[in-house]
N, C-alpha and C. Protein backbone atom coordinates (compact mmCIF):
# COMPACT_ATOMS: atom_id res chain seq x y z
N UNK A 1 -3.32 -28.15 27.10
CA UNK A 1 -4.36 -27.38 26.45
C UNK A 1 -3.84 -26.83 25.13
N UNK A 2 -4.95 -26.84 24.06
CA UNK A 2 -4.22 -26.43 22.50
C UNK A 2 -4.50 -24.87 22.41
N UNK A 3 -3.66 -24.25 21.74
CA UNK A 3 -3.80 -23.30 21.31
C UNK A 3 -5.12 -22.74 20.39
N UNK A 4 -5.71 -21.61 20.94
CA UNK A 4 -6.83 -21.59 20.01
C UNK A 4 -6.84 -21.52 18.45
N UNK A 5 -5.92 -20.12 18.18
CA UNK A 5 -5.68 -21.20 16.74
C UNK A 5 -5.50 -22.34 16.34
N UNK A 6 -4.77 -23.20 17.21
CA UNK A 6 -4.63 -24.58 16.53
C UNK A 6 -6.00 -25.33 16.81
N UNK A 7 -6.65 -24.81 17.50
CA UNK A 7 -8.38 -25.68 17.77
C UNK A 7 -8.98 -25.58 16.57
N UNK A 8 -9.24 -24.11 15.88
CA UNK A 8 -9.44 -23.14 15.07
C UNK A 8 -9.09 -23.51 13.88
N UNK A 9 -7.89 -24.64 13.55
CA UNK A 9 -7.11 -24.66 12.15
C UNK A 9 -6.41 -23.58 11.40
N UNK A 10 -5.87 -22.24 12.34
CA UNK A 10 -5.67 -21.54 11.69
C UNK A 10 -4.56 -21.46 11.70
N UNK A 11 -3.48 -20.50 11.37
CA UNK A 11 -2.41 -20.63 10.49
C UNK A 11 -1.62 -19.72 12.29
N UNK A 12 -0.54 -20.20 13.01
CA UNK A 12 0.17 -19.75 13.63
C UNK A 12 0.54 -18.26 13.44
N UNK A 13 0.40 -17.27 14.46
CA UNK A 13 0.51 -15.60 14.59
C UNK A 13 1.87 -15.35 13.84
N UNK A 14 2.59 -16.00 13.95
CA UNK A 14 4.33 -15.38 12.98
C UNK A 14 3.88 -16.26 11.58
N UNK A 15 2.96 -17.17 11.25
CA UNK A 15 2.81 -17.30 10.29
C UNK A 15 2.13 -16.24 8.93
N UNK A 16 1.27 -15.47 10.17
CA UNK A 16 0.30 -14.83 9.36
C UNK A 16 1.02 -13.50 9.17
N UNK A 17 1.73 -13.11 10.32
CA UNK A 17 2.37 -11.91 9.70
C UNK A 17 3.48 -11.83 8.98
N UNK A 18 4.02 -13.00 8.98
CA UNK A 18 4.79 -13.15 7.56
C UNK A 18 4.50 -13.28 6.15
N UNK A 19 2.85 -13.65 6.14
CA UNK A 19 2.07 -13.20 5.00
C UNK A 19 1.79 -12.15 4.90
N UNK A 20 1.74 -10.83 5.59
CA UNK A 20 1.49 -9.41 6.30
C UNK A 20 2.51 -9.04 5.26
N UNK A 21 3.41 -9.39 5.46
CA UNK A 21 5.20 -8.68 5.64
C UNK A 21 5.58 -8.91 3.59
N UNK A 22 4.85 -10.27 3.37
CA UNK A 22 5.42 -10.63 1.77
C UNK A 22 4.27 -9.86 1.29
N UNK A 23 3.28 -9.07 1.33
CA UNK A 23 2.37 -8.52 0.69
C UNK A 23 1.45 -9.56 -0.23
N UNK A 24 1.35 -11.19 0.51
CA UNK A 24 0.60 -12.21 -0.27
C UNK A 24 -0.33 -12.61 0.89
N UNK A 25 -1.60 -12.65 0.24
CA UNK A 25 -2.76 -12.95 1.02
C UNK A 25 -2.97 -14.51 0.98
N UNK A 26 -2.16 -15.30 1.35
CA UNK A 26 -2.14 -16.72 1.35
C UNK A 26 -3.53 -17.09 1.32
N UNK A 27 -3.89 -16.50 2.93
CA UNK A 27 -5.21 -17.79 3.21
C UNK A 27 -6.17 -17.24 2.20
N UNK A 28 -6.45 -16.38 1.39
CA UNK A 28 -7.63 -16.75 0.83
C UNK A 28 -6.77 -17.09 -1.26
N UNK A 29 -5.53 -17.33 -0.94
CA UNK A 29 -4.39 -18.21 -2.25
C UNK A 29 -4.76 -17.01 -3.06
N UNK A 30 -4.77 -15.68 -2.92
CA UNK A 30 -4.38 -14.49 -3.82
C UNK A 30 -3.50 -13.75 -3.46
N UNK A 31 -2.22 -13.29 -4.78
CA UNK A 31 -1.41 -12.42 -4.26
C UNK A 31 -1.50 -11.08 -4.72
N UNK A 32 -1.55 -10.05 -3.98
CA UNK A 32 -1.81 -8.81 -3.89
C UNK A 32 -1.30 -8.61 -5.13
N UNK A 33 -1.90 -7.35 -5.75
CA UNK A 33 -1.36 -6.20 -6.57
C UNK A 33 -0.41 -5.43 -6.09
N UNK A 34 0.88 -5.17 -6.16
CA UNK A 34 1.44 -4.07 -5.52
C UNK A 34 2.30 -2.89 -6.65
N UNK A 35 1.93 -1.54 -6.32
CA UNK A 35 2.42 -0.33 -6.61
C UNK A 35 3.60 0.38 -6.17
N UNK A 36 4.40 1.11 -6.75
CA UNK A 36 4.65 2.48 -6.02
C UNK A 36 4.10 3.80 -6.72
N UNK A 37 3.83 4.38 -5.63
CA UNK A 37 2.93 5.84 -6.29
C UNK A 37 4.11 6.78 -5.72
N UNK A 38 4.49 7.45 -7.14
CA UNK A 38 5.31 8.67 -6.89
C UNK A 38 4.68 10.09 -6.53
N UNK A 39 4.83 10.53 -6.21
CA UNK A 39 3.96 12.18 -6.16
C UNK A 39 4.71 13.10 -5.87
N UNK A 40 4.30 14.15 -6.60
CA UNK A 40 4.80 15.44 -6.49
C UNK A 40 3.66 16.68 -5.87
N UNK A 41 4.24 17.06 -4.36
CA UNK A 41 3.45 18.11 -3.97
C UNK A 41 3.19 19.66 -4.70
N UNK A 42 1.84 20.14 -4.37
CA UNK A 42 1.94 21.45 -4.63
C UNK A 42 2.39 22.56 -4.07
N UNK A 43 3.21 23.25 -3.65
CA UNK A 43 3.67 24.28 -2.58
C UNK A 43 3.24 24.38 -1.26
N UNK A 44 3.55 23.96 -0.29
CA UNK A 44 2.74 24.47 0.71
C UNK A 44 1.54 23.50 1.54
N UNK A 45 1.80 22.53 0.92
CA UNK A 45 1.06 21.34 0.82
C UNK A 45 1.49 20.12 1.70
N UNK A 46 2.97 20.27 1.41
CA UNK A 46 3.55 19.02 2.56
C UNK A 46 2.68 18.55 3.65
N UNK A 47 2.89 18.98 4.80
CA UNK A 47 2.44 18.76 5.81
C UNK A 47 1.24 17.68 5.67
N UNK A 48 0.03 18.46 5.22
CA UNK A 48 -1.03 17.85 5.11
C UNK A 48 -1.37 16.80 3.98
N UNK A 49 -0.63 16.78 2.74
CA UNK A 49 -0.58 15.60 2.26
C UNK A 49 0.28 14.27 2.94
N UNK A 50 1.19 14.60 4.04
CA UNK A 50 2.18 13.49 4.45
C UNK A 50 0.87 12.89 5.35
N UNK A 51 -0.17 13.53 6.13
CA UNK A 51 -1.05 13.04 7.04
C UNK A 51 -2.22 12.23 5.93
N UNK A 52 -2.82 12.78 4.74
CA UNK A 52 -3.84 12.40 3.93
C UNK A 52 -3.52 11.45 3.33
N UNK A 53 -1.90 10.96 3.14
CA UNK A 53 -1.93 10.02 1.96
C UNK A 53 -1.81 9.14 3.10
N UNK A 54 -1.81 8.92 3.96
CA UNK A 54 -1.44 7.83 5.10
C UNK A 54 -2.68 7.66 5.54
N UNK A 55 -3.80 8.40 5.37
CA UNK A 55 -4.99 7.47 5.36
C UNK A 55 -5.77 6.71 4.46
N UNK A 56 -5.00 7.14 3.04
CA UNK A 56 -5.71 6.36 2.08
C UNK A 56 -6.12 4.68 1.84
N UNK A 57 -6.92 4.84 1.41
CA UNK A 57 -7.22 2.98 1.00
C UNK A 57 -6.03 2.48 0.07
N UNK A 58 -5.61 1.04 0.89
CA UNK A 58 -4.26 0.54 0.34
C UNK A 58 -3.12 0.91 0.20
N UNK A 59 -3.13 1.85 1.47
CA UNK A 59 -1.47 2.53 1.70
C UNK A 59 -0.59 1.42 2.11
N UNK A 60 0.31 0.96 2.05
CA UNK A 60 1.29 0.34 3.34
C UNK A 60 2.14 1.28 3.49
N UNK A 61 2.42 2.65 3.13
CA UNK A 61 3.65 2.84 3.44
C UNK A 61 3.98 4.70 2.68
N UNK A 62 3.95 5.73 3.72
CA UNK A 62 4.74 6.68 2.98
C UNK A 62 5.87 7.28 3.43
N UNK A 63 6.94 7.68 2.14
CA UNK A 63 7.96 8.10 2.75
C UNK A 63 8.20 9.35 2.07
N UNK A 64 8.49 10.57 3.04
CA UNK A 64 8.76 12.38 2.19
C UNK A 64 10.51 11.71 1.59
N UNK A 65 10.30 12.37 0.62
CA UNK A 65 11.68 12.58 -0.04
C UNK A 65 12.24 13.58 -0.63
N UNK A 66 13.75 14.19 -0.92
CA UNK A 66 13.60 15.26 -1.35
C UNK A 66 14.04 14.78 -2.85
N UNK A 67 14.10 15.75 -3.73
CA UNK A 67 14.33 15.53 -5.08
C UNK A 67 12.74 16.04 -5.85
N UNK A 68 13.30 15.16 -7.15
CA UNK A 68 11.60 15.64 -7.95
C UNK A 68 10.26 14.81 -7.48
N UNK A 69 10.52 14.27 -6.74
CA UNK A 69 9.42 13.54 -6.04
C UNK A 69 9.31 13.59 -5.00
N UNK A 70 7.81 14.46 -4.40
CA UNK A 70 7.84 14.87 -2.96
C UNK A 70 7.87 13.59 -1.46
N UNK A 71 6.79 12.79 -2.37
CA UNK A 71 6.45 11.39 -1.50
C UNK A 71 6.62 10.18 -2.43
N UNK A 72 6.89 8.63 -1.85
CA UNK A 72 7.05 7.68 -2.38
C UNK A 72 6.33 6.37 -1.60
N UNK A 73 4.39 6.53 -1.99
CA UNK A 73 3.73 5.63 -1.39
C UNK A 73 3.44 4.01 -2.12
N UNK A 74 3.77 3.21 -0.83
CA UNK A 74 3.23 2.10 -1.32
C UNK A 74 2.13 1.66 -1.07
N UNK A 75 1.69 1.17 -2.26
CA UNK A 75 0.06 0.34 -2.06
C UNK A 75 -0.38 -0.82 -2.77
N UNK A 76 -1.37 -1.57 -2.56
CA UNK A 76 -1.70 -2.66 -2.85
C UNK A 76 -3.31 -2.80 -3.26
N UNK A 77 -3.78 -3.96 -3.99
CA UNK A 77 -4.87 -4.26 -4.55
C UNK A 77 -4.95 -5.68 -4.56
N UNK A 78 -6.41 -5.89 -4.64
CA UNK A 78 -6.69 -7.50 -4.81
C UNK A 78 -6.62 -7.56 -6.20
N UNK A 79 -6.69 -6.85 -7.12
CA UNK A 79 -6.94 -6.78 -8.74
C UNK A 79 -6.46 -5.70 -8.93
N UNK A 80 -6.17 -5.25 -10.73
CA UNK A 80 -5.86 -4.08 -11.21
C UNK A 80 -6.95 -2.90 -10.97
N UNK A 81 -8.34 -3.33 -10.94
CA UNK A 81 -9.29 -2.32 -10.98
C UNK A 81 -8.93 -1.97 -9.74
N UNK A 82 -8.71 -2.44 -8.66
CA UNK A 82 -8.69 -1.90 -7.27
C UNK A 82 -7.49 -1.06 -6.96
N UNK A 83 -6.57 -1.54 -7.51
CA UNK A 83 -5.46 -0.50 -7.80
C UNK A 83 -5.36 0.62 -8.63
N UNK A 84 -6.58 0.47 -9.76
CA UNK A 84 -6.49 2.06 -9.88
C UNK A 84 -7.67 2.49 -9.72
N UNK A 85 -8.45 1.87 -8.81
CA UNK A 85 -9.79 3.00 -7.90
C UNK A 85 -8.72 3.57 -6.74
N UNK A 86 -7.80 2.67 -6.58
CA UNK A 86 -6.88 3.74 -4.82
C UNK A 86 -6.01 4.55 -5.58
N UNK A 87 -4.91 4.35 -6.64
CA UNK A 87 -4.18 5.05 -6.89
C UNK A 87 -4.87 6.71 -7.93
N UNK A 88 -6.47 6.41 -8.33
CA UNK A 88 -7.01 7.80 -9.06
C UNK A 88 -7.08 8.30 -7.56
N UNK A 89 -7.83 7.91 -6.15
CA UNK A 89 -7.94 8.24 -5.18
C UNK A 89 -6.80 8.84 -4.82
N UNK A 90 -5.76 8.48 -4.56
CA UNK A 90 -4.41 9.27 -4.65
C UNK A 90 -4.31 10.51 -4.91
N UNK A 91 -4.15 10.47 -6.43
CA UNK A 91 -4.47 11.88 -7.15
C UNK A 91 -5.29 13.01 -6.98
N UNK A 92 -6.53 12.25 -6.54
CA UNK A 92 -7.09 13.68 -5.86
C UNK A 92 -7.23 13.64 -4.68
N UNK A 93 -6.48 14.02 -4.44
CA UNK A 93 -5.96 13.90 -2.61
C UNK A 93 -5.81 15.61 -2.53
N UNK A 94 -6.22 16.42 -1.91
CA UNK A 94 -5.63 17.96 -1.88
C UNK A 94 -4.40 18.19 -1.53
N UNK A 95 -3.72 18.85 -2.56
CA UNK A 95 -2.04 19.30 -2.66
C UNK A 95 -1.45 18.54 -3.29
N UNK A 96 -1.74 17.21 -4.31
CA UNK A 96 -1.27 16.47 -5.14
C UNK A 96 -1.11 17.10 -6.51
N UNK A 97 -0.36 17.70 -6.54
CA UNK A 97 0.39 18.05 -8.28
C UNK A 97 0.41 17.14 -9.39
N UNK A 98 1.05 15.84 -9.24
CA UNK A 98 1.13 15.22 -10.51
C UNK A 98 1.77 13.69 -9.70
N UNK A 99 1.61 12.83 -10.14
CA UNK A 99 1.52 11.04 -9.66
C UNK A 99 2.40 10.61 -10.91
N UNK A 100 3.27 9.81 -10.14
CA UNK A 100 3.50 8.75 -11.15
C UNK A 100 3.32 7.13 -10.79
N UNK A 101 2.85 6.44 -11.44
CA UNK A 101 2.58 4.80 -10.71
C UNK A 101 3.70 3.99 -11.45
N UNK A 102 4.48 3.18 -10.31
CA UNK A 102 5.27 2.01 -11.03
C UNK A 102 4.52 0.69 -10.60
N UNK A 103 3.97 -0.46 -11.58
CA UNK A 103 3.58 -1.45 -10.97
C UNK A 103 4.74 -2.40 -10.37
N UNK A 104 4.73 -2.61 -8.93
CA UNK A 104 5.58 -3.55 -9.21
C UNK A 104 5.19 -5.33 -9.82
N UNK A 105 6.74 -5.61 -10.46
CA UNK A 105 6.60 -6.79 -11.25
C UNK A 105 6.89 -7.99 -10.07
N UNK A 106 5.66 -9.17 -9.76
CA UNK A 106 6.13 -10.30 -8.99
C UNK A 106 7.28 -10.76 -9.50
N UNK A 107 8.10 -10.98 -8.34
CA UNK A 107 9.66 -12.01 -8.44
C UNK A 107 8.94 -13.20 -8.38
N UNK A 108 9.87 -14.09 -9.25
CA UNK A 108 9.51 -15.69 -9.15
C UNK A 108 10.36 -16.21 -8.25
């Protein structure tokens, strides 16, 4: 008996999350936009920005840090506009002080 994906034509489960994992949306042959969003909290704020930015649209990823940058989120877009409709979304997030965005540059 075949596997339903393979009935299906679709792409094997460690296949797809290894497209998951490179931040490239193979099956539909576009590769993501990807960011890092720096941020700096406002006093008092921690807590509930570490829970808010982890629900945002196109998070993969936040981490608290200490230094001049409170958090260091990653996120993604199908296009530039979509990356900065999530990353203005970011910004006004309550207890967000000040953002900085690095795009990241695709490796060849």
């Amino acid at each position: 008996m075949l596997p339903i994906l393979e009935i299906l034509g679709l792409p094997r489960l460690d296949t797809i999350n290894c497209y998951i994992r490179e931040g490239v949306n193979k099956h539909r042959g576009l590769e993501l936009i990807e960011a890092i969003v720096l941020i700096e909290a406002k006093p008092g704020s921690f807590e509930i920005l570490n829970l808010e930015l982890s629900k945002a649209k196109g998070v993969r990823s936040v981490t608290a840090t200490l230094g001049r940058w409170d958090f260091v989120v990653e996120i993604e877009a199908e296009d530039l506009k979509g990356l900065g409709e999530n990353v203005l979304k970011l910004a006004q997030v309550r207890g967000v002080k000040s953002t900085e965005t690095l795009i990241i540059f695709p490796s060849t």
